[in-house]
Protein backbone atom coordinates (compact mmCIF):
# COMPACT_ATOMS: atom_id res chain seq x y z
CA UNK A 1 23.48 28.52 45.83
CA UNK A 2 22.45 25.50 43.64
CA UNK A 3 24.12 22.31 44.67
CA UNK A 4 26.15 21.52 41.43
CA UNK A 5 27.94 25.18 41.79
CA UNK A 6 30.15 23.29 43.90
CA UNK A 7 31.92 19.88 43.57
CA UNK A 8 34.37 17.47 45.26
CA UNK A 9 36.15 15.06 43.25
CA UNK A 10 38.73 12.34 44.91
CA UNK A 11 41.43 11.63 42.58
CA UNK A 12 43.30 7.81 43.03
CA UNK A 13 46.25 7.18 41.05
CA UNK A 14 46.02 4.09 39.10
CA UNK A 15 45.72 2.50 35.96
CA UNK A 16 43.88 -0.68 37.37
CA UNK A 17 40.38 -1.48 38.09
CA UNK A 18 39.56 -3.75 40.53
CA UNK A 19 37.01 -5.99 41.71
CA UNK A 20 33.49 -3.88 41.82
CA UNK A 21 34.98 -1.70 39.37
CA UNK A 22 36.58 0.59 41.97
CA UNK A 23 40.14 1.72 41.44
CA UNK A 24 42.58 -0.88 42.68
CA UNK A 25 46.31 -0.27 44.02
CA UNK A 26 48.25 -3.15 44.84
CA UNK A 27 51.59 -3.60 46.44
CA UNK A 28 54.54 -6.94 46.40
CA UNK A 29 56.49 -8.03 48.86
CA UNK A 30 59.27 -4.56 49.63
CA UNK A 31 57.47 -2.71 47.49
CA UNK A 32 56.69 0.70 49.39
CA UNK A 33 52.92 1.03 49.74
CA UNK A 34 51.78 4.32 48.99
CA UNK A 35 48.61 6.08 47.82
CA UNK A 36 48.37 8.81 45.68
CA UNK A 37 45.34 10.52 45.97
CA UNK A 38 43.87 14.49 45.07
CA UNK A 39 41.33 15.63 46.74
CA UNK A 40 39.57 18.66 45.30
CA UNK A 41 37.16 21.04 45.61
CA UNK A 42 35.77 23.28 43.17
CA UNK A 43 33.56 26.58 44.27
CA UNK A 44 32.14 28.36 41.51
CA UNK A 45 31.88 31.68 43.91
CA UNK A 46 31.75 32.65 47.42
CA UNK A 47 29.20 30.04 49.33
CA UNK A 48 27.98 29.71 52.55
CA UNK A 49 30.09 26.88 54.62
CA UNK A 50 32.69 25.77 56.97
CA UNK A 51 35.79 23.32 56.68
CA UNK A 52 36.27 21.20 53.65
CA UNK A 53 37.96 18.33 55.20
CA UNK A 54 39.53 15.19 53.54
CA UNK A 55 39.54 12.04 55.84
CA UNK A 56 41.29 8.10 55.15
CA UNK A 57 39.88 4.93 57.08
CA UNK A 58 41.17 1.52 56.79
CA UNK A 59 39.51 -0.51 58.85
CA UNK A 60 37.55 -4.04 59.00
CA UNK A 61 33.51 -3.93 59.70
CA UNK A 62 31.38 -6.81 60.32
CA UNK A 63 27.07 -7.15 60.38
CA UNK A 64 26.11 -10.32 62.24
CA UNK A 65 22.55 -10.94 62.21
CA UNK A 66 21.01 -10.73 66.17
CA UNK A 67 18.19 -12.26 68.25
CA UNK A 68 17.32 -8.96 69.63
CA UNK A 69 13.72 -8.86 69.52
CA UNK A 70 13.52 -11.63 67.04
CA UNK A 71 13.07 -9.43 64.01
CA UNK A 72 16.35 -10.55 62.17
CA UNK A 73 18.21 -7.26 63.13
CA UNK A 74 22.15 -7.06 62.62
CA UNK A 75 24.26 -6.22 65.13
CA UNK A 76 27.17 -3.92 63.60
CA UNK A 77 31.04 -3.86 65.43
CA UNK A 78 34.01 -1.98 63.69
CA UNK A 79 37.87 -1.54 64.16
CA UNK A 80 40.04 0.90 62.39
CA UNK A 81 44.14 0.70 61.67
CA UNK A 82 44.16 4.01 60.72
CA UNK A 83 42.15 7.01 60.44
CA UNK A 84 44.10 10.65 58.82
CA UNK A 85 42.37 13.83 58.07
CA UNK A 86 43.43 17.09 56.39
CA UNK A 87 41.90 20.40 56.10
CA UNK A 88 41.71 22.12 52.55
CA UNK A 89 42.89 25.90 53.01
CA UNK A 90 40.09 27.77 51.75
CA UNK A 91 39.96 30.88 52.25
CA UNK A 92 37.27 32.39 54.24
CA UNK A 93 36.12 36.62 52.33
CA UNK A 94 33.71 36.83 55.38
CA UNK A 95 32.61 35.09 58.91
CA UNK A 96 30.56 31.78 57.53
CA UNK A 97 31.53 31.80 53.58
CA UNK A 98 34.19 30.35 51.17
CA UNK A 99 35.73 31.66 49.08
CA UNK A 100 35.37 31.28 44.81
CA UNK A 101 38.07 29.06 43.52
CA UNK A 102 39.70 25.88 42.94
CA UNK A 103 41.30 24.12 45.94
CA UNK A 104 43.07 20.76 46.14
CA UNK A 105 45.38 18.63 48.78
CA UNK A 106 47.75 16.12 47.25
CA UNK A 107 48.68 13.08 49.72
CA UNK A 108 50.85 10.21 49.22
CA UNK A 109 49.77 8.25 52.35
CA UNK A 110 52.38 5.06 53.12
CA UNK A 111 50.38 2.24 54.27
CA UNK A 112 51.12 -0.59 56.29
CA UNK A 113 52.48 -3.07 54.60
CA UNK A 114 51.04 -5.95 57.35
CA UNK A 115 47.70 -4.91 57.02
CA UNK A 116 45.08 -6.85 54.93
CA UNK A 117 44.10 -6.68 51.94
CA UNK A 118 40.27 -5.47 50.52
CA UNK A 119 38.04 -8.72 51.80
CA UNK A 120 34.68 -8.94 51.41
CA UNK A 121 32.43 -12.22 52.45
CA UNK A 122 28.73 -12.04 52.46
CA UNK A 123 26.31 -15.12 54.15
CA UNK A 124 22.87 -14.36 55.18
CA UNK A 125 23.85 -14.88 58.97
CA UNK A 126 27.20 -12.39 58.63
CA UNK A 127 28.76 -9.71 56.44
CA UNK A 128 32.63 -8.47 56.97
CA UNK A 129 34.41 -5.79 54.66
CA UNK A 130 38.00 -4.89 55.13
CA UNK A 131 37.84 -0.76 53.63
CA UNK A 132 39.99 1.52 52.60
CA UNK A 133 37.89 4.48 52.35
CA UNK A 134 38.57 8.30 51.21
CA UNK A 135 36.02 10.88 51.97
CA UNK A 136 35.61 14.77 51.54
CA UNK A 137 32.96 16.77 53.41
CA UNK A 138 31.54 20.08 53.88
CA UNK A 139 30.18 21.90 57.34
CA UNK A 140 28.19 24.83 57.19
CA UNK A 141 27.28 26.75 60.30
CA UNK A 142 23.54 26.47 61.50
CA UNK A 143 22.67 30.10 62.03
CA UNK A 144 20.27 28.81 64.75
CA UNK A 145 22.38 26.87 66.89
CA UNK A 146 25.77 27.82 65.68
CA UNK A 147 26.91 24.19 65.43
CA UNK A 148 28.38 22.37 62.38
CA UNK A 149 26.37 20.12 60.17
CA UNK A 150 27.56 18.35 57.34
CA UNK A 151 26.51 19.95 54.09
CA UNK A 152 28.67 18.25 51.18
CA UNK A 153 29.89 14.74 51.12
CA UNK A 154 31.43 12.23 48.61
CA UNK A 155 33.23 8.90 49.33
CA UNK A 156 35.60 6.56 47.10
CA UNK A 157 37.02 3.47 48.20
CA UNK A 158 40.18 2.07 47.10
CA UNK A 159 40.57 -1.93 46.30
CA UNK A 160 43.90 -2.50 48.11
CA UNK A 161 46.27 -5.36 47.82
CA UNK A 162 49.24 -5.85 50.55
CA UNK A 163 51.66 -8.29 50.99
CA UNK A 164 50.25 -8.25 54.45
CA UNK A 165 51.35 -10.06 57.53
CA UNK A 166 53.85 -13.08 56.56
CA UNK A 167 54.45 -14.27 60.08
CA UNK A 168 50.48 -15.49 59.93
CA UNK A 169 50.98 -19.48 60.21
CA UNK A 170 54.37 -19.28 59.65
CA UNK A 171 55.30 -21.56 62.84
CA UNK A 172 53.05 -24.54 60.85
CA UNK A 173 55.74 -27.29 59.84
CA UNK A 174 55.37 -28.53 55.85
CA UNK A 175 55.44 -32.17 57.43
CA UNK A 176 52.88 -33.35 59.27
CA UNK A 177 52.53 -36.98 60.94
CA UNK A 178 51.36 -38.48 63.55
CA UNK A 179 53.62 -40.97 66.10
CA UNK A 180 54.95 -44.04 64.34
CA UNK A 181 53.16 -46.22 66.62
CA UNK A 182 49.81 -44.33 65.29
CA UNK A 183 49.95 -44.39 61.84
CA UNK A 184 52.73 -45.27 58.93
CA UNK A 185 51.52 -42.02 57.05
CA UNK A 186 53.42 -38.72 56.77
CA UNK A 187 52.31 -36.01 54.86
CA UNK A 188 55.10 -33.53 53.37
CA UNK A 189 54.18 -30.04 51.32
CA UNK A 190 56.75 -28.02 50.50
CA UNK A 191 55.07 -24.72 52.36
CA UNK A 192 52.46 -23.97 54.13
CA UNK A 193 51.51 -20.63 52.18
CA UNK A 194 49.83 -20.77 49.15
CA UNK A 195 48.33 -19.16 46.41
CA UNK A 196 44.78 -18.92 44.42
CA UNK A 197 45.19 -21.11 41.58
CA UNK A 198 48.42 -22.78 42.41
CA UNK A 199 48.94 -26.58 41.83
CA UNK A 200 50.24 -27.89 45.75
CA UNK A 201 51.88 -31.09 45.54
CA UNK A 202 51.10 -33.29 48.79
CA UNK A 203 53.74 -36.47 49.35
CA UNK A 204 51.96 -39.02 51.08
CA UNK A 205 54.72 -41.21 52.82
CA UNK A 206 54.33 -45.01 54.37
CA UNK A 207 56.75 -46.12 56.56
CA UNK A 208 58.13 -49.49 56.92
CA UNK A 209 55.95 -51.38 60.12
CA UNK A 210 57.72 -52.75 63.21
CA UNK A 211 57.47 -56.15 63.15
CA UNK A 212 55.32 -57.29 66.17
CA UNK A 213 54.29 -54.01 66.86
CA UNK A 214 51.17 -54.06 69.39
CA UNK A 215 49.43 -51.20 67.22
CA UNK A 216 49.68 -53.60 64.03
CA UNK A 217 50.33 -56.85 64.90
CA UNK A 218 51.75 -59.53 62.61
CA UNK A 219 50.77 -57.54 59.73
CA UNK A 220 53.30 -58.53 55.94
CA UNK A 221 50.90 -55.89 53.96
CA UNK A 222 49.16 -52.50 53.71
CA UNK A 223 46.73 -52.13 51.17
CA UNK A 224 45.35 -48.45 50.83
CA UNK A 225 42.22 -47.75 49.49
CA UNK A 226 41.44 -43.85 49.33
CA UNK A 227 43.30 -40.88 50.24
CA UNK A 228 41.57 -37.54 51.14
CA UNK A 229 42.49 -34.08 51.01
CA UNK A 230 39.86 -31.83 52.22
CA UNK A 231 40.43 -27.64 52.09
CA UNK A 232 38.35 -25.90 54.34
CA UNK A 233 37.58 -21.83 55.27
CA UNK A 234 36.41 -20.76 58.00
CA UNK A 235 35.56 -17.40 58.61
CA UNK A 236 34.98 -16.16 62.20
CA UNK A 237 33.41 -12.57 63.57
CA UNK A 238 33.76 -10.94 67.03
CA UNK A 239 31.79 -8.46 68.83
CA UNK A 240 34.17 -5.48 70.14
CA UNK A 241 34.53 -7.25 73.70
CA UNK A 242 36.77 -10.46 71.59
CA UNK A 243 33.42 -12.53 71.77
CA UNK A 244 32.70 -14.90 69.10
CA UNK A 245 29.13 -13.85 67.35
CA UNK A 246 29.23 -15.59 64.42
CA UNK A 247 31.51 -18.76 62.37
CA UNK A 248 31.05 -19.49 58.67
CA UNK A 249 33.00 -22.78 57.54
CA UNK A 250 33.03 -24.29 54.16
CA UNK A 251 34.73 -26.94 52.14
CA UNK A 252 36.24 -25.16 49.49
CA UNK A 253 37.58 -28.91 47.89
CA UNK A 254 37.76 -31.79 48.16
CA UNK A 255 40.25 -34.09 46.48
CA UNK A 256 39.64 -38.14 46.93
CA UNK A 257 42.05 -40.45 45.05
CA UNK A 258 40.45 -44.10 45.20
CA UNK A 259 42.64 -45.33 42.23
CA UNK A 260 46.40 -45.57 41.04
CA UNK A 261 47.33 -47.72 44.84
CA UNK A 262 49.59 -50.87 44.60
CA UNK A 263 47.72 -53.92 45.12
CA UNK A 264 49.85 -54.18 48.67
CA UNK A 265 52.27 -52.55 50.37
CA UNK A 266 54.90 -55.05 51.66
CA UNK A 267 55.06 -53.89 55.54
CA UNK A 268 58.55 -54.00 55.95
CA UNK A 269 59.41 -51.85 52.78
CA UNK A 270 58.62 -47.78 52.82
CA UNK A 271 56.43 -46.62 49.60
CA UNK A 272 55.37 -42.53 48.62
CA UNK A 273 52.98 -40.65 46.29
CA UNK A 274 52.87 -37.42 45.45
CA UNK A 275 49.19 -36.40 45.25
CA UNK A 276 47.76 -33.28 43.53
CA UNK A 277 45.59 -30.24 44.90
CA UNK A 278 44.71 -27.37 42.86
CA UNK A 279 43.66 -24.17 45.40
CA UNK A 280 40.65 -22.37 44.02
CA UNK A 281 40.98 -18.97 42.68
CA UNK A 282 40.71 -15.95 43.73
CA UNK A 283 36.79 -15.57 42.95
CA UNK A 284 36.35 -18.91 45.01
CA UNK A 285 38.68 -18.38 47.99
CA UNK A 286 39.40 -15.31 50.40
CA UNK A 287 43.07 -14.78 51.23
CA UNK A 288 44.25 -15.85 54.97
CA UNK A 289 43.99 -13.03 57.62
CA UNK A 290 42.96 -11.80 61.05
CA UNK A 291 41.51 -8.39 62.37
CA UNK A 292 40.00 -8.13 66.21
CA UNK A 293 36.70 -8.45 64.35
CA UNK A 294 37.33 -10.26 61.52
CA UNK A 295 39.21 -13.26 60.28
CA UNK A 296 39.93 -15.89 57.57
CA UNK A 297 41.73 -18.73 57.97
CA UNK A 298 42.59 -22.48 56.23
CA UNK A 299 43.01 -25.54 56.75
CA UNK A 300 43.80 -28.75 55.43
CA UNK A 301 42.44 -32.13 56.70
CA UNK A 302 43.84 -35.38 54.99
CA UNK A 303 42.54 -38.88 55.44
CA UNK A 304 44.03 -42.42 54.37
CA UNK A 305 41.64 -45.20 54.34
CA UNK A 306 43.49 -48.55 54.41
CA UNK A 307 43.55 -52.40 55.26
CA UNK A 308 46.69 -53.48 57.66
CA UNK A 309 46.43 -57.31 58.15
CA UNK A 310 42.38 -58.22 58.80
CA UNK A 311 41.62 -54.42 60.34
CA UNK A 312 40.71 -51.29 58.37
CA UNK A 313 42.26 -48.40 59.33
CA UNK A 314 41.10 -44.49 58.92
CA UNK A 315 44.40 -42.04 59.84
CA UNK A 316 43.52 -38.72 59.42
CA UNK A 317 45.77 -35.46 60.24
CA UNK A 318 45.48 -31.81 60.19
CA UNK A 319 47.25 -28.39 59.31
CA UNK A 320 46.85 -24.55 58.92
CA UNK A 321 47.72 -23.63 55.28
CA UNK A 322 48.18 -19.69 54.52
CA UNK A 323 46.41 -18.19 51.33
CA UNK A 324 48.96 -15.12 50.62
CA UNK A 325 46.94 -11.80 50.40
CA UNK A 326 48.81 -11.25 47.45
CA UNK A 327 47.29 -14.32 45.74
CA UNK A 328 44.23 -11.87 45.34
CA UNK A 329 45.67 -10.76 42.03
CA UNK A 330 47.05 -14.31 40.75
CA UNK A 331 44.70 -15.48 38.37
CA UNK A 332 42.49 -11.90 38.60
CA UNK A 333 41.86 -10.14 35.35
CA UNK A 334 42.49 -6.77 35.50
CA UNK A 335 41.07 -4.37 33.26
CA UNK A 336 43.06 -1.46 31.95
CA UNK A 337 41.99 1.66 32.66
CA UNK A 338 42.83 5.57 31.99
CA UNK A 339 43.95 7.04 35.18
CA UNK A 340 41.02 6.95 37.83
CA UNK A 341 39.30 10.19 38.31
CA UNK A 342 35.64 11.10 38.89
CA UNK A 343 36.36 13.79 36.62
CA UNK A 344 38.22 13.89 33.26
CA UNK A 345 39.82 17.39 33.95
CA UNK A 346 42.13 16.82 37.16
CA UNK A 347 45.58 16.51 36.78
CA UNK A 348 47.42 13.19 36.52
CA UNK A 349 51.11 13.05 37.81
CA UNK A 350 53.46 10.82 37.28
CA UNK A 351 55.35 10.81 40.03
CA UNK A 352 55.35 11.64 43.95
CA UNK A 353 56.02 15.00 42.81
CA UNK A 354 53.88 17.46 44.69
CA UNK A 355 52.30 15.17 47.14
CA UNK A 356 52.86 15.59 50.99
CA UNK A 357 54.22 12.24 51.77
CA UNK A 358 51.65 11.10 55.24
């Protein structure tokens, strides 16, 4: 029979359309993740074929380019968190052949709310996807070999937005400084997680100097010149053995302040300022997370250049800083759409209703 006598259609319930115009779902903190998704199939009479089977991956992939053979080929490594499957019941009139009619399987599949959200980040050395993918296919028997090849297939992926995993850098204190007898700077933010977009204050702290300290001397003043705050990503992919192939780092911003200092600090007294950073947004940054083969993560480096007596001084510090998965959708427009179908004639419900609940 002609191809277009029969058709698949994946149904994803959602008004919203994400990033690369596919249909986006997206879930807050205790908000019970679940998909609601249709799968149909439509046979216009009996056909030749197998199982019509509808499948769910979620799952993180990564292409990092190899030295085999020095041709520029990529090497390819995948992990899954989940994989379902479920069989349409169609029925069969005869051995080999399905039967006319319109079939479909309604799933409302609960997700993980710790998982990460849809991630891509392309370089010309590496490429990593996080997927959530839906597919429906079609075996037919080969009536040489009696073995099942695939006849029919579509695929739809879902942009998906999760709270995801909130213990990621969690343990990272908002203060960070280094021993008093190291540096008079301490650095305070209010939390480590952040979001696209947000203004992050930073509270740069000097503390009084001890008088005759070895460190500093017989130092009365501190003058500071420049303060630094540097935000970097660094994206990292593994091979499946939990080798490192491949590290992309950037500097996503970087925020030098060079005026607004007293003349002098007196070295007895303490002094603050509260400095400014404004994280990128969501179609500059990708949110914090970590999958055996892929991973995202932040960090902040800050820097104080200064004068203490007749010596110049450079302190610098470090932390991890968490970009909440959630942040994907902070400053994102988000286009309005009708309900997401390939097809204009499938059912929209408005509730669980009818759905097996996976």
């Amino acid at each position: 029979m002609a191809p277009d006598k029969r058709k698949f259609n994946i149904h994803i319930e959602t008004q919203e359309k994400g990033p690369e115009g596919l249909p986006l779902v997206s879930f807050a903190a205790g908000e019970e993740p679940i998909i609601l998704v249709k799968f149909t199939f439509d046979n216009e009479c009996d056909s030749r074929g197998g199982e019509v089977v509808a499948r769910f991956r979620a799952g993180a992939d990564i292409k990092v380019q190899g030295h085999i053979d020095f041709i520029g080929q990529f090497l390819n490594y995948q992990t899954s968190f989940a994989r379902k499957e479920w069989k349409l019941d169609v029925p069969s009139p005869k051995s080999g052949y399905l039967a006319k009619g319109h079939y479909t399987k309604a799933i409302a599949l609960e997700l993980n709310p710790r998982w990460p959200s849809t991630v891509r980040h392309f370089t010309a050395s590496g490429k990593g996807w996080v997927r959530y993918m839906f597919s429906m296919t079609l075996d037919k028997m080969s009536s040489s070999f009696s073995l099942k090849k695939m006849d029919m297939m579509l695929e739809q992926e879902v942009w998906v937005v999760l709270p995801g995993d909130d213990t990621l850098g969690a343990s990272i204190p908002p203060t960070v400084s280094l021993p008093v007898e190291q540096s008079p700077f301490e650095w305070r933010v209010r939390s480590n997680r952040v979001h696209a977009g947000e203004v992050v204050p930073f509270e740069l702290r000097c503390a009084p100097l001890q008088p005759g300290s070895p460190f500093f001397g017989d130092a009365t003043v501190v003058v500071i010149t420049k303060a630094e705050m540097e935000l970097r990503q660094e994206v990292r992919y593994y091979s499946s053995t939990g080798n490192e192939e491949f590290s992309d780092r950037h500097t996503m911003l970087d925020v030098v302040t060079t005026t607004g200092w007293p003349d002098e600090i007196p070295a007895a007294e303490a002094w603050e300022r509260v400095l400014y950073m404004v994280i990128p947004g969501v179609d500059k940054i990708k949110p914090s997370f970590k999958t055996s083969v892929f991973r995202c993560t932040h960090k902040v480096k800050l820097r104080v250049t200064c004068q203490i007596g007749h010596m110049s001084h450079c302190f610098k510090s470090k932390f991890d800083i968490h970009i909440g998965r959630d942040a994907l959708l902070a400053n994102a427009p988000l286009e309005e759409l009708p309900m997401y179908t390939n097809e204009s004639n499938v059912e929209v419900r408005d509730s669980k209703e009818g759905y097996s609940q996976q």
